[in-house]
C-alpha atoms as a PDB file:
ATOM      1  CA  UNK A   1     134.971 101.904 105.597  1.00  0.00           C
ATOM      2  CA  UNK A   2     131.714 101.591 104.783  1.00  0.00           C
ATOM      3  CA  UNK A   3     129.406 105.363 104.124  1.00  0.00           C
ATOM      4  CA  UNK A   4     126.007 106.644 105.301  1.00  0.00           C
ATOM      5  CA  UNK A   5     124.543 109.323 103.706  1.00  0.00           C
ATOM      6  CA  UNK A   6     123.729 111.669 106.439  1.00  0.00           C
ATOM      7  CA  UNK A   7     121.895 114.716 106.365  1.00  0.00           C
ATOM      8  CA  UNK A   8     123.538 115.834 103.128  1.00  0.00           C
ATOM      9  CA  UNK A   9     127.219 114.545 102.994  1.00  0.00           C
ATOM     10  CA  UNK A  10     128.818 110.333 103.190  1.00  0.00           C
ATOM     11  CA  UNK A  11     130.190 109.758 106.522  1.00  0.00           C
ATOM     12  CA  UNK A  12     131.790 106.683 107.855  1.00  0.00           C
ATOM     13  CA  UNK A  13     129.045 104.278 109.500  1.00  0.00           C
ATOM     14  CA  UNK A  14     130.349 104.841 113.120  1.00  0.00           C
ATOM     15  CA  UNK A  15     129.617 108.784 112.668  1.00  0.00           C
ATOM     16  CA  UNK A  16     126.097 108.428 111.578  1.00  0.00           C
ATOM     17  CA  UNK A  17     124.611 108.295 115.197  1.00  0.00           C
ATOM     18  CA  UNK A  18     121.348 109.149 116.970  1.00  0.00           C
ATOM     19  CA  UNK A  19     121.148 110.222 120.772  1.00  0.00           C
ATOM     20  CA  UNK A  20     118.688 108.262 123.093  1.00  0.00           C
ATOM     21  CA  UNK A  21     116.692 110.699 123.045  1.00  0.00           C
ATOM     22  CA  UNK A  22     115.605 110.999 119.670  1.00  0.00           C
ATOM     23  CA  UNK A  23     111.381 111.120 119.162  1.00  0.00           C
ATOM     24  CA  UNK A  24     111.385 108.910 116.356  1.00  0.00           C
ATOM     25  CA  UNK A  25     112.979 105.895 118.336  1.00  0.00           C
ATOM     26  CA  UNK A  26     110.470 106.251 121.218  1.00  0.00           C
ATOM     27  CA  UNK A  27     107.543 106.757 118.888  1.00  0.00           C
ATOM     28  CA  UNK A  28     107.910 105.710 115.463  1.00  0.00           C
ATOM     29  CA  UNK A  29     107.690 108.978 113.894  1.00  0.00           C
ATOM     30  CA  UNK A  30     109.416 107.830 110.768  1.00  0.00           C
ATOM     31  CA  UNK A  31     109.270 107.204 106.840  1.00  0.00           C
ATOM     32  CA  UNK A  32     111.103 104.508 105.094  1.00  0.00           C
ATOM     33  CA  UNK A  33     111.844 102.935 101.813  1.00  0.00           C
ATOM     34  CA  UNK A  34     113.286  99.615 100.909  1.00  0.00           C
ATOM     35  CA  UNK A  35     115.226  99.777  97.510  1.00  0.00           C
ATOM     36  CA  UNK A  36     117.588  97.824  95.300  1.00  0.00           C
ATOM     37  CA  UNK A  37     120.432  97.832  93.477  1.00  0.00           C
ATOM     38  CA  UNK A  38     120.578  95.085  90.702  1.00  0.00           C
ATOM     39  CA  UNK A  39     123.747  94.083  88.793  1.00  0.00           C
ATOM     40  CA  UNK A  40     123.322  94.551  84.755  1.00  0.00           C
ATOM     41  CA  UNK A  41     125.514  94.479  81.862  1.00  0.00           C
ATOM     42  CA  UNK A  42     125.662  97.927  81.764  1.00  0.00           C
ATOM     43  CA  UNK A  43     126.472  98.541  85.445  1.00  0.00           C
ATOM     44  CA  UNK A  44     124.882  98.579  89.045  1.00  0.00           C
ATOM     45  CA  UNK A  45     121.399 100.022  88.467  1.00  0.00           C
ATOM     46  CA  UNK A  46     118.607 101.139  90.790  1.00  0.00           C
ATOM     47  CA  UNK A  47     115.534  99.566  90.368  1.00  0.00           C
ATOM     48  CA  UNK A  48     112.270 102.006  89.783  1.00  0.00           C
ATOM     49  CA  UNK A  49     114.200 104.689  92.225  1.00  0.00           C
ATOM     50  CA  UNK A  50     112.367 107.549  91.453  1.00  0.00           C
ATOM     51  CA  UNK A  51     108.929 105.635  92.237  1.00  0.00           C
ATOM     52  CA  UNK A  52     110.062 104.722  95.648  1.00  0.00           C
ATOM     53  CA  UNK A  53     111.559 108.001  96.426  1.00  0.00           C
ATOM     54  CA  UNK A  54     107.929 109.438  95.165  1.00  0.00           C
ATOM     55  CA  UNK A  55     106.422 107.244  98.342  1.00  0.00           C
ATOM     56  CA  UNK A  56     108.885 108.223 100.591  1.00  0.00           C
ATOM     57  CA  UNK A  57     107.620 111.745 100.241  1.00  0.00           C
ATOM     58  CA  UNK A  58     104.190 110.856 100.133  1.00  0.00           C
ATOM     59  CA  UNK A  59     104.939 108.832 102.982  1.00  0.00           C
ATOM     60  CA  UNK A  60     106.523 112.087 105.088  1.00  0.00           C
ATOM     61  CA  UNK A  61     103.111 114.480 103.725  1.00  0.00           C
ATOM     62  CA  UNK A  62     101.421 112.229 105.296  1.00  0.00           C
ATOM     63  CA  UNK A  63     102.840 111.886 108.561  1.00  0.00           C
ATOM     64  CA  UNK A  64     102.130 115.078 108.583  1.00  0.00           C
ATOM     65  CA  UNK A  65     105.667 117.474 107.983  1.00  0.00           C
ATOM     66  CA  UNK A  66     105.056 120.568 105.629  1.00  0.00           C
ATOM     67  CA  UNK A  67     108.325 120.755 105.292  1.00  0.00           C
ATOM     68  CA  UNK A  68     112.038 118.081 104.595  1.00  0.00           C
ATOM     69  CA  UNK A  69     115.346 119.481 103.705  1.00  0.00           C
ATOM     70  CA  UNK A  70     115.997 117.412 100.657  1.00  0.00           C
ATOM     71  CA  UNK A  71     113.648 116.949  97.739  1.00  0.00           C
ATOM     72  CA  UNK A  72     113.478 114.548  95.150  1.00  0.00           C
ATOM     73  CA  UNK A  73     116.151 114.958  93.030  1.00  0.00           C
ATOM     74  CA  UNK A  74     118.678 115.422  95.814  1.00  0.00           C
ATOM     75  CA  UNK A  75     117.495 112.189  97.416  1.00  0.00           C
ATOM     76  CA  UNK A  76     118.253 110.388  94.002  1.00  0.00           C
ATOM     77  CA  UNK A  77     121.776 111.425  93.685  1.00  0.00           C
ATOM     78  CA  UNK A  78     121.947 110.731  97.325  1.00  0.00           C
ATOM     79  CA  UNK A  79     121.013 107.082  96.924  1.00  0.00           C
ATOM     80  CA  UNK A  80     123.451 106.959  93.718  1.00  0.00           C
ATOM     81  CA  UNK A  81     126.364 108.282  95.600  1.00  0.00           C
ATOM     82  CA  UNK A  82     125.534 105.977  98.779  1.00  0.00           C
ATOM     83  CA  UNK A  83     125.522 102.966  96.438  1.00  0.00           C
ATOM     84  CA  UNK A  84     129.287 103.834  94.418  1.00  0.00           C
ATOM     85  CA  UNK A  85     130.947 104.532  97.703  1.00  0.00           C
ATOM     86  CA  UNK A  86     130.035 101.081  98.817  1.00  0.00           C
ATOM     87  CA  UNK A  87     131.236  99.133  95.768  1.00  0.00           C
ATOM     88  CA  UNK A  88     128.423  96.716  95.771  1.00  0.00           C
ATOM     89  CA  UNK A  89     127.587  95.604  92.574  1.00  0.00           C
ATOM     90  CA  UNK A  90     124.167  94.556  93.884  1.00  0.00           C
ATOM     91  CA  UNK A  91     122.684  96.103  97.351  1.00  0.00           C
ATOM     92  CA  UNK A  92     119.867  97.340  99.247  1.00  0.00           C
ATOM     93  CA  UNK A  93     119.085 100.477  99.883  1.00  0.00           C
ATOM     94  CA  UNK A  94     117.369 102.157 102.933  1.00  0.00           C
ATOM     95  CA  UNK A  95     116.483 105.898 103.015  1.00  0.00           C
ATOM     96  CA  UNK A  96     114.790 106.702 106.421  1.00  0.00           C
ATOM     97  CA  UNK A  97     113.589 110.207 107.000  1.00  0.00           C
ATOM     98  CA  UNK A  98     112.455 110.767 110.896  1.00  0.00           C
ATOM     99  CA  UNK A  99     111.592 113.039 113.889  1.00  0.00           C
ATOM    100  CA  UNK A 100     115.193 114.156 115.167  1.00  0.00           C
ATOM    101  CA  UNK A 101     114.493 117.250 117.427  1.00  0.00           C
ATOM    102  CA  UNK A 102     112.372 118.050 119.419  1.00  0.00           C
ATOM    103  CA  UNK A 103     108.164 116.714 119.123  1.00  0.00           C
ATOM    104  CA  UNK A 104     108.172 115.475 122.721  1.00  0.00           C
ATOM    105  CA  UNK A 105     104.106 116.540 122.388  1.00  0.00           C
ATOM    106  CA  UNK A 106     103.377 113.991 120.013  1.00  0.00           C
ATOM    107  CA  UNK A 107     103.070 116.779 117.509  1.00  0.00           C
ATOM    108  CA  UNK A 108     105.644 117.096 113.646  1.00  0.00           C
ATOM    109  CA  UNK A 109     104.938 120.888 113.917  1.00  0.00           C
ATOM    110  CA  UNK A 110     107.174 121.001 117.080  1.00  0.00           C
ATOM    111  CA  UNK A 111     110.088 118.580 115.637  1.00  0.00           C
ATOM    112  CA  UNK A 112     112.645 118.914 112.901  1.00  0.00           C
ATOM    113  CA  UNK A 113     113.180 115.705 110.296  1.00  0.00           C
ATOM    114  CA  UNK A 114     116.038 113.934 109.489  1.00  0.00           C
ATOM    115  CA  UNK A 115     117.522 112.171 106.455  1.00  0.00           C
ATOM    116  CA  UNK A 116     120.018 109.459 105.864  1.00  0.00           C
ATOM    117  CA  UNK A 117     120.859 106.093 103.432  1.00  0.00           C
ATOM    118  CA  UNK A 118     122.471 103.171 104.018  1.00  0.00           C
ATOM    119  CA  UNK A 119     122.967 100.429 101.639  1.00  0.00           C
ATOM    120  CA  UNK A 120     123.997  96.490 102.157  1.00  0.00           C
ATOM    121  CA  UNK A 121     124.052  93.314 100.744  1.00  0.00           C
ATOM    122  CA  UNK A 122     121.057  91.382 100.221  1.00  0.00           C
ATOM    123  CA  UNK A 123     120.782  88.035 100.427  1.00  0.00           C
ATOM    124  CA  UNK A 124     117.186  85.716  99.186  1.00  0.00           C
ATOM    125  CA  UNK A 125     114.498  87.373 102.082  1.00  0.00           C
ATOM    126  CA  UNK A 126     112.639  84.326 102.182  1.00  0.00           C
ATOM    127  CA  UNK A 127     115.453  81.859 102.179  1.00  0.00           C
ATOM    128  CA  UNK A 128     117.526  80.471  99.851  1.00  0.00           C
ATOM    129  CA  UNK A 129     115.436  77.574  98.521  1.00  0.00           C
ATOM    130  CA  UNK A 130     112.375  80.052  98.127  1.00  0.00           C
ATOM    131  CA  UNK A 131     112.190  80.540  94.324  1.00  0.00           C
ATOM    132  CA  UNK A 132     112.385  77.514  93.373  1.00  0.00           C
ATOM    133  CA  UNK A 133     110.375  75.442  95.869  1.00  0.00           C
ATOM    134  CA  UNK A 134     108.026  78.096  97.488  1.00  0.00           C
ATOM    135  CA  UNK A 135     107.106  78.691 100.793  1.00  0.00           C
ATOM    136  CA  UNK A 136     104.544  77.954 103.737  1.00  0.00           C
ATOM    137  CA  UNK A 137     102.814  80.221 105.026  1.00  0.00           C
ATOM    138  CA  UNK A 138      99.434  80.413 107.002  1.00  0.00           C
ATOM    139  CA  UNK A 139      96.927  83.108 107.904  1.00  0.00           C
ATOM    140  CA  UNK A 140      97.693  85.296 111.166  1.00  0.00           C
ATOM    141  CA  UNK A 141      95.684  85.521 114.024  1.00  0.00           C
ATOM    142  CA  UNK A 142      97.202  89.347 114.163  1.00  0.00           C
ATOM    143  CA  UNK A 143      94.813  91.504 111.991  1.00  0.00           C
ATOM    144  CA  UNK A 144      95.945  93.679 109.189  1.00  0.00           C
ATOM    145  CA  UNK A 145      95.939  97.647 110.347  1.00  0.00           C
ATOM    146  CA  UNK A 146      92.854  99.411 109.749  1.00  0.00           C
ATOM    147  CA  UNK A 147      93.143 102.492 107.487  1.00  0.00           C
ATOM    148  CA  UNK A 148      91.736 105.043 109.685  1.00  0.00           C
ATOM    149  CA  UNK A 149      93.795 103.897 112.903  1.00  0.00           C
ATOM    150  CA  UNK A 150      97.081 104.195 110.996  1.00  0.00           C
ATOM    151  CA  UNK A 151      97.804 105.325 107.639  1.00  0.00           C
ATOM    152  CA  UNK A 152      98.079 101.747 105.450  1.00  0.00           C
ATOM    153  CA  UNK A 153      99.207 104.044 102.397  1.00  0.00           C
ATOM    154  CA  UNK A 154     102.652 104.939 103.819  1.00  0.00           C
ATOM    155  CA  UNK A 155     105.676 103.273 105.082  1.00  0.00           C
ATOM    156  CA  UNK A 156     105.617 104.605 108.258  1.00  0.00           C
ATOM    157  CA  UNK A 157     108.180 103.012 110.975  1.00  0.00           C
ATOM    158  CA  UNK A 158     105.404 102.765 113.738  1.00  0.00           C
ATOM    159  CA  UNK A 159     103.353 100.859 111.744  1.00  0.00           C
ATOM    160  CA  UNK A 160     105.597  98.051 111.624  1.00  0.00           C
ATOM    161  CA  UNK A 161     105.423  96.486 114.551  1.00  0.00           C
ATOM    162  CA  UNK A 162     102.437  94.726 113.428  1.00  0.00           C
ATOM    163  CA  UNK A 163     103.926  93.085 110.722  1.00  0.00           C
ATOM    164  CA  UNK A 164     106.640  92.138 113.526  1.00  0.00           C
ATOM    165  CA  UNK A 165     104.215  90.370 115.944  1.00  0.00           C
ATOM    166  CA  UNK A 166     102.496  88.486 112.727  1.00  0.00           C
ATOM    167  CA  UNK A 167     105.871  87.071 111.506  1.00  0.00           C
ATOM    168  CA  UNK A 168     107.479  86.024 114.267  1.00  0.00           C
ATOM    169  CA  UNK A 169     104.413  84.347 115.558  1.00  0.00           C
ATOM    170  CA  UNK A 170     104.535  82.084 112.407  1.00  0.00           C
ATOM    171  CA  UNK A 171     107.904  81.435 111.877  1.00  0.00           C
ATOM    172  CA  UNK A 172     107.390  79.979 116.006  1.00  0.00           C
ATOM    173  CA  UNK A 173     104.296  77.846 114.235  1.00  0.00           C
ATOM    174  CA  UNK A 174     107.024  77.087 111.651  1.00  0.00           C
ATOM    175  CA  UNK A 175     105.874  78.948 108.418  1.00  0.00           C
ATOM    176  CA  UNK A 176     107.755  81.189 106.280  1.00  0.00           C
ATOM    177  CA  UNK A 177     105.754  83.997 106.395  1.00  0.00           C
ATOM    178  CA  UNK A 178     102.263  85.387 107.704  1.00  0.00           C
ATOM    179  CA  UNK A 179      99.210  86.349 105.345  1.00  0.00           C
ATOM    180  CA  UNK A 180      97.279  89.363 107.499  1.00  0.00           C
ATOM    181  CA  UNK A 181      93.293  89.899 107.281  1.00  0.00           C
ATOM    182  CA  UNK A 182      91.762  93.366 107.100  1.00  0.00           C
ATOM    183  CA  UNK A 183      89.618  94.225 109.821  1.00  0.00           C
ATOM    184  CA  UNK A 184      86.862  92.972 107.969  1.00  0.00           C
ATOM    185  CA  UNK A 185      88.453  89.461 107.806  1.00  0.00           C
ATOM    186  CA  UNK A 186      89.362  89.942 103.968  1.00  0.00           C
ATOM    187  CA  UNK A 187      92.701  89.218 102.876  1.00  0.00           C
ATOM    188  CA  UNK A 188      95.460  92.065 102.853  1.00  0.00           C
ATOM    189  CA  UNK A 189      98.531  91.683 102.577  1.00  0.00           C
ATOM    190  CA  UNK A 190     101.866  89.793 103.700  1.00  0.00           C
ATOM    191  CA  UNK A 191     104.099  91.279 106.536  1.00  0.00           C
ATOM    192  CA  UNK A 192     106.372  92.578 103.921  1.00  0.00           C
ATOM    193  CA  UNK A 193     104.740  91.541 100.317  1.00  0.00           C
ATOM    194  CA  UNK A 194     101.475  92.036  98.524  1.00  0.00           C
ATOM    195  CA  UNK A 195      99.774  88.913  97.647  1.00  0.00           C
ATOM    196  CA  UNK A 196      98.144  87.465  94.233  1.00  0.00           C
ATOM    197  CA  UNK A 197      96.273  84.549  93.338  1.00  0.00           C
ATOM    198  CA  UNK A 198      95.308  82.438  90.268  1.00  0.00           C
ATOM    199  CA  UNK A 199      92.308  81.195  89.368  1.00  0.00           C
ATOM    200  CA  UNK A 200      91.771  80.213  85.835  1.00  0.00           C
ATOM    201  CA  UNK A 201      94.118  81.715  84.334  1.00  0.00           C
ATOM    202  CA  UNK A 202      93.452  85.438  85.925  1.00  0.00           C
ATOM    203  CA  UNK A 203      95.201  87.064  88.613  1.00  0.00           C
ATOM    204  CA  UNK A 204      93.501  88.032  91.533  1.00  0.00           C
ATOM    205  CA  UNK A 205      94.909  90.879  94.011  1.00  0.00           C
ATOM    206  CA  UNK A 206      93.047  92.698  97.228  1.00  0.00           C
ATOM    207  CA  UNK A 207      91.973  96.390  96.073  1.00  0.00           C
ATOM    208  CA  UNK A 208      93.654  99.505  97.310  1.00  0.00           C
ATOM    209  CA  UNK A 209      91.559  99.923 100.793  1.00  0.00           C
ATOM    210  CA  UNK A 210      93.863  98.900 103.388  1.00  0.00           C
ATOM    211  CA  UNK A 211      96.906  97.734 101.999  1.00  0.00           C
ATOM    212  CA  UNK A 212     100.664  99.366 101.114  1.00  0.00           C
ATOM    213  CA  UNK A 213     100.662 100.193  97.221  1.00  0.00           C
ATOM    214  CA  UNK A 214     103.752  98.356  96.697  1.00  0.00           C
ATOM    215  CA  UNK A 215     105.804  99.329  93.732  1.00  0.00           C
ATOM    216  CA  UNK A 216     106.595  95.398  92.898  1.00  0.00           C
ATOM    217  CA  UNK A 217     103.147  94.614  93.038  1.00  0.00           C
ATOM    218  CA  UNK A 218     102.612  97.916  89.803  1.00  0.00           C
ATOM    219  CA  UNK A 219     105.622  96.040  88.448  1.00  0.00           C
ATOM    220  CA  UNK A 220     103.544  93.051  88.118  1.00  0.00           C
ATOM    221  CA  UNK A 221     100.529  95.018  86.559  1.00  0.00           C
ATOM    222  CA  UNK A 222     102.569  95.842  83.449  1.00  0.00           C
ATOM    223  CA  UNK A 223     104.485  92.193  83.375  1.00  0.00           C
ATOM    224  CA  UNK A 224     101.425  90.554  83.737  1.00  0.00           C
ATOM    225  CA  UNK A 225      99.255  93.302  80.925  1.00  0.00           C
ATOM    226  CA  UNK A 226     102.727  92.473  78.929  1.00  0.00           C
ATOM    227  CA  UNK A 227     101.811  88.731  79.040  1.00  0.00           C
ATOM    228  CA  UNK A 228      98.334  88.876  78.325  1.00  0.00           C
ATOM    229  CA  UNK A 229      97.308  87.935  81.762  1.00  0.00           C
ATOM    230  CA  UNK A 230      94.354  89.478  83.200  1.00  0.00           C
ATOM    231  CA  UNK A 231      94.570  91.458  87.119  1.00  0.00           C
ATOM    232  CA  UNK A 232      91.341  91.703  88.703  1.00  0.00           C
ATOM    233  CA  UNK A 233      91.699  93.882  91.841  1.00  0.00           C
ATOM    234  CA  UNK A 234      88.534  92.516  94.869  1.00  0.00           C
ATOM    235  CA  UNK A 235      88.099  91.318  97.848  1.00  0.00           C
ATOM    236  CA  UNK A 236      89.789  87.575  98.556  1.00  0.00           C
ATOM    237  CA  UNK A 237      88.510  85.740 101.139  1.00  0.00           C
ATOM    238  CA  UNK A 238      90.570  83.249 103.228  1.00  0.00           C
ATOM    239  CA  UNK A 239      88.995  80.073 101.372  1.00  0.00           C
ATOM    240  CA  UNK A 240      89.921  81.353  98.256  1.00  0.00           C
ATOM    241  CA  UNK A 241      93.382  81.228  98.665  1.00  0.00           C
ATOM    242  CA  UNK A 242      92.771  77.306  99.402  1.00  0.00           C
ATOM    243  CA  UNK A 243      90.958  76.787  96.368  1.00  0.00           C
ATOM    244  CA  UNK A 244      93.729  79.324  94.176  1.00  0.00           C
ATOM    245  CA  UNK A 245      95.020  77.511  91.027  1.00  0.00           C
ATOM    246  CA  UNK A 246      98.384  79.393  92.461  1.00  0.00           C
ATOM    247  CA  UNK A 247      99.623  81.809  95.419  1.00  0.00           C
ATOM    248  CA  UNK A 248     102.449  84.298  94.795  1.00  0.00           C
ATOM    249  CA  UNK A 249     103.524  87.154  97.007  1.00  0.00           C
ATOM    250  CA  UNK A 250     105.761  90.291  95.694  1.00  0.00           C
ATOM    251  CA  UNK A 251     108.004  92.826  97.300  1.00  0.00           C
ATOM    252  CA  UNK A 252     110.966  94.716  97.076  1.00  0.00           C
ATOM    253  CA  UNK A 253     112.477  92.559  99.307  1.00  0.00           C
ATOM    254  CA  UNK A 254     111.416  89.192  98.477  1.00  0.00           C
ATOM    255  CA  UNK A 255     110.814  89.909  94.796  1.00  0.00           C
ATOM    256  CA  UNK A 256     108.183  87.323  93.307  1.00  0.00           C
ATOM    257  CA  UNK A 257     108.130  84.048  95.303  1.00  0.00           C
ATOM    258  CA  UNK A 258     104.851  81.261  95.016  1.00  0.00           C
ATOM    259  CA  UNK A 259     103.594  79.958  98.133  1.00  0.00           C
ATOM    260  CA  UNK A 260     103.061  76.435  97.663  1.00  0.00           C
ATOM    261  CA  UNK A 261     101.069  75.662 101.014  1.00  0.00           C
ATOM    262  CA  UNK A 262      98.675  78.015 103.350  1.00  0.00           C
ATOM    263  CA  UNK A 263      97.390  77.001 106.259  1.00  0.00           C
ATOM    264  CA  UNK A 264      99.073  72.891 106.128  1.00  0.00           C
ATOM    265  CA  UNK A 265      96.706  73.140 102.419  1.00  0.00           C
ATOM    266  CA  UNK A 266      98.551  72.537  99.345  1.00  0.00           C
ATOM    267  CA  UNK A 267      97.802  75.146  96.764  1.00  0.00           C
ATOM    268  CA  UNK A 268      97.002  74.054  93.431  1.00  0.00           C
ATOM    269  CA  UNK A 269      97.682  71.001  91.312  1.00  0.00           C
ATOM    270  CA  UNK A 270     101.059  70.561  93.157  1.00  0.00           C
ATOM    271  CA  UNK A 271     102.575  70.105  89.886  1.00  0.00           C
ATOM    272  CA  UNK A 272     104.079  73.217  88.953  1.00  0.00           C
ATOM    273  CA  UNK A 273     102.734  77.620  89.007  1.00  0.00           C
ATOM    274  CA  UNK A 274     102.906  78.497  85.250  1.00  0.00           C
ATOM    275  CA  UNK A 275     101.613  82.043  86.105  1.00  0.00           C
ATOM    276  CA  UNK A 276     103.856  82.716  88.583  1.00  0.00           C
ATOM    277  CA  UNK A 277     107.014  81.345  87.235  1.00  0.00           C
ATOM    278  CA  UNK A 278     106.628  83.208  83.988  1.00  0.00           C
ATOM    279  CA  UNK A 279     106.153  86.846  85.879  1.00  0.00           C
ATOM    280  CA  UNK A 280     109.326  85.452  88.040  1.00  0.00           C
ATOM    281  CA  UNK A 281     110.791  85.252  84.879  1.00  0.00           C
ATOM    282  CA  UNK A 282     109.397  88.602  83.675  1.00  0.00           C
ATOM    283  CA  UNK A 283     110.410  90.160  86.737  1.00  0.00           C
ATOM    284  CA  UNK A 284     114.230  89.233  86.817  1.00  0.00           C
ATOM    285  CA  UNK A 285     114.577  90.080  83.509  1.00  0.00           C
ATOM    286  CA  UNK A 286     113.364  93.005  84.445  1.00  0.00           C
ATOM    287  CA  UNK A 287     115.598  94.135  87.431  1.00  0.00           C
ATOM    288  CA  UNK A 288     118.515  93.013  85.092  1.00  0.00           C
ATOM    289  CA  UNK A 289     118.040  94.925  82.148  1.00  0.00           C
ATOM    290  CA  UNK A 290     117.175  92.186  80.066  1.00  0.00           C
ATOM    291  CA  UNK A 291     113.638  93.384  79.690  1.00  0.00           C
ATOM    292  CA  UNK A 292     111.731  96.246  76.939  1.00  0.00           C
ATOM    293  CA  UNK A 293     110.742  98.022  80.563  1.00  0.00           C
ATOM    294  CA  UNK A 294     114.163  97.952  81.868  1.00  0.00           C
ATOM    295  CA  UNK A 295     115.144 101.454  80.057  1.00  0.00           C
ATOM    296  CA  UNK A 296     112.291 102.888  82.084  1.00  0.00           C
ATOM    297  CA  UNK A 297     112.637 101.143  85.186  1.00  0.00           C
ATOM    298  CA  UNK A 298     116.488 101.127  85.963  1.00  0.00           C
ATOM    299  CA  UNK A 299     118.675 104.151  87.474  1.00  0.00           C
ATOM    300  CA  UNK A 300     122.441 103.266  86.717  1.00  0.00           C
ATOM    301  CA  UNK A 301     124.563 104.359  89.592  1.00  0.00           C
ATOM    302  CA  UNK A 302     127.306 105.644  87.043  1.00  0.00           C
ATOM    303  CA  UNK A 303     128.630 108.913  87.931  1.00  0.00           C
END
């Protein structure tokens, strides 16, 4: 039967349960990490763990509790364990920690957090034929959070919905996915991905402002510094995605995947993303172990 790491210990699935009434479900008091679990020749290994554990931390500082019950290093044997009781080879991994008791006044102080993991097969996030072909996407009409109404530095659960109404509104249009404007009417960030361009041969990327650090997106600092490729970190507008040599989002979830039309415009020469296939490339060999930053970069699972 398949385990949850609950509060401490691996239960079976059907005994990890929350009551109606707990605060987090009626507010979105909650911190969460998406994760995964890559098959290499050496074994199932966790892909930059302790990084993403880091943010779920920072995340729950700055939500606001002074204090969790598990710290780092318990939360990384956690995920470990979570993955070898499942006997998936290659999975994803979700620790949530959230408001459990108590908090009723909209207040942390008067609540007690919760941990658990789960883990589960992943299949391609943005479809099968993604990596090879691309997607569509276009530009929301839902704007992009602004930092001081919710905190765009954390994965916090309430903040979510946003990136909820912006996707499902464009899959409806029939995209793939939703690119989000900042409140200034800059480009952001995906629903789930940071976003890059190219334009002669340098990568472009929105700064830090508003947008979720992701830990892909870091990953594709180094791969790109690794290939000689230049990041520039400024403000995009809209029209310069239209006019990008190439369009390429990045996430834990979706990994690195071009987007070969925004907005019913086809982006670049049509002909092929050089760039972005070679930091795909980079990337998987990366997640694999096949890479000189996998020894850095991957947690095996082995007990």
């Amino acid at each position: 039967m398949e385990k949850i790491w609950f509060n401490g210990k691996l239960v079976p699935r059907n005994e990890a349960r929350l009551d109606f009434l707990t605060p987090a479900l009626h507010y979105g008091v909650a911190a969460f990490e998406g994760i995964r679990c890559y098959r290499t020749s050496r074994g199932p290994a966790i892909f930059r763990l302790r990084e993403h554990l880091e943010r779920l931390l920072h995340s729950a500082r700055v939500i606001g509790w002074r204090e969790l019950p598990f710290g780092i290093e318990e939360l990384t044997e956690a995920c470990k364990a979570t993955v070898r009781a499942s006997g998936l080879a290659e999975c994803y991994i979700r620790p949530l920690i959230w408001l459990a008791e108590g908090g009723w006044n909209l207040s942390v102080d008067a609540g007690k957090p919760h941990v658990a993991i789960a883990v589960w097969e992943w299949k391609g996030y943005l479809g099968p034929s993604a990596l090879e072909q691309g997607v569509r996407a276009n530009v929301s009409s839902f704007t992009r959070h602004h930092p001081n109404a919710t905190m765009t530095k954390a994965k916090i659960s309430g903040n979510y919905p946003n990136s909820v109404l912006a996707k499902t509104e464009s899959l409806r249009l029939g995209f793939d996915e939703a690119i989000m404007l900042d409140a200034q009417g800059l480009v952001a960030e995906c629903t789930g991905e940071n976003i890059f361009l190219v334009r002669r041969g340098r990568l472009l990327t929105p700064p830090d402002g508003a947008i979720l650090e992701g830990i892909t997106r870091d990953s594709i600092f180094e791969l790109a510094a690794d290939l000689g490729t230049e990041v520039v970190q400024q403000p995009i507008s809209r029209d310069q995605l239209y006019l990008a040599d190439e369009v390429f989002v990045c996430g834990t979830a979706a990994e690195v995947i071009g987007l070969r039309e925004i907005d019913f415009r086809v982006i670049g020469s049509g002909r092929g993303a050089p760039v972005t296939r070679a930091l795909q490339d980079a990337y998987h060999a990366a997640v694999r172990g096949e890479h000189p930053r996998s020894a850095a970069w991957l947690t095996p699972i082995a007990a």
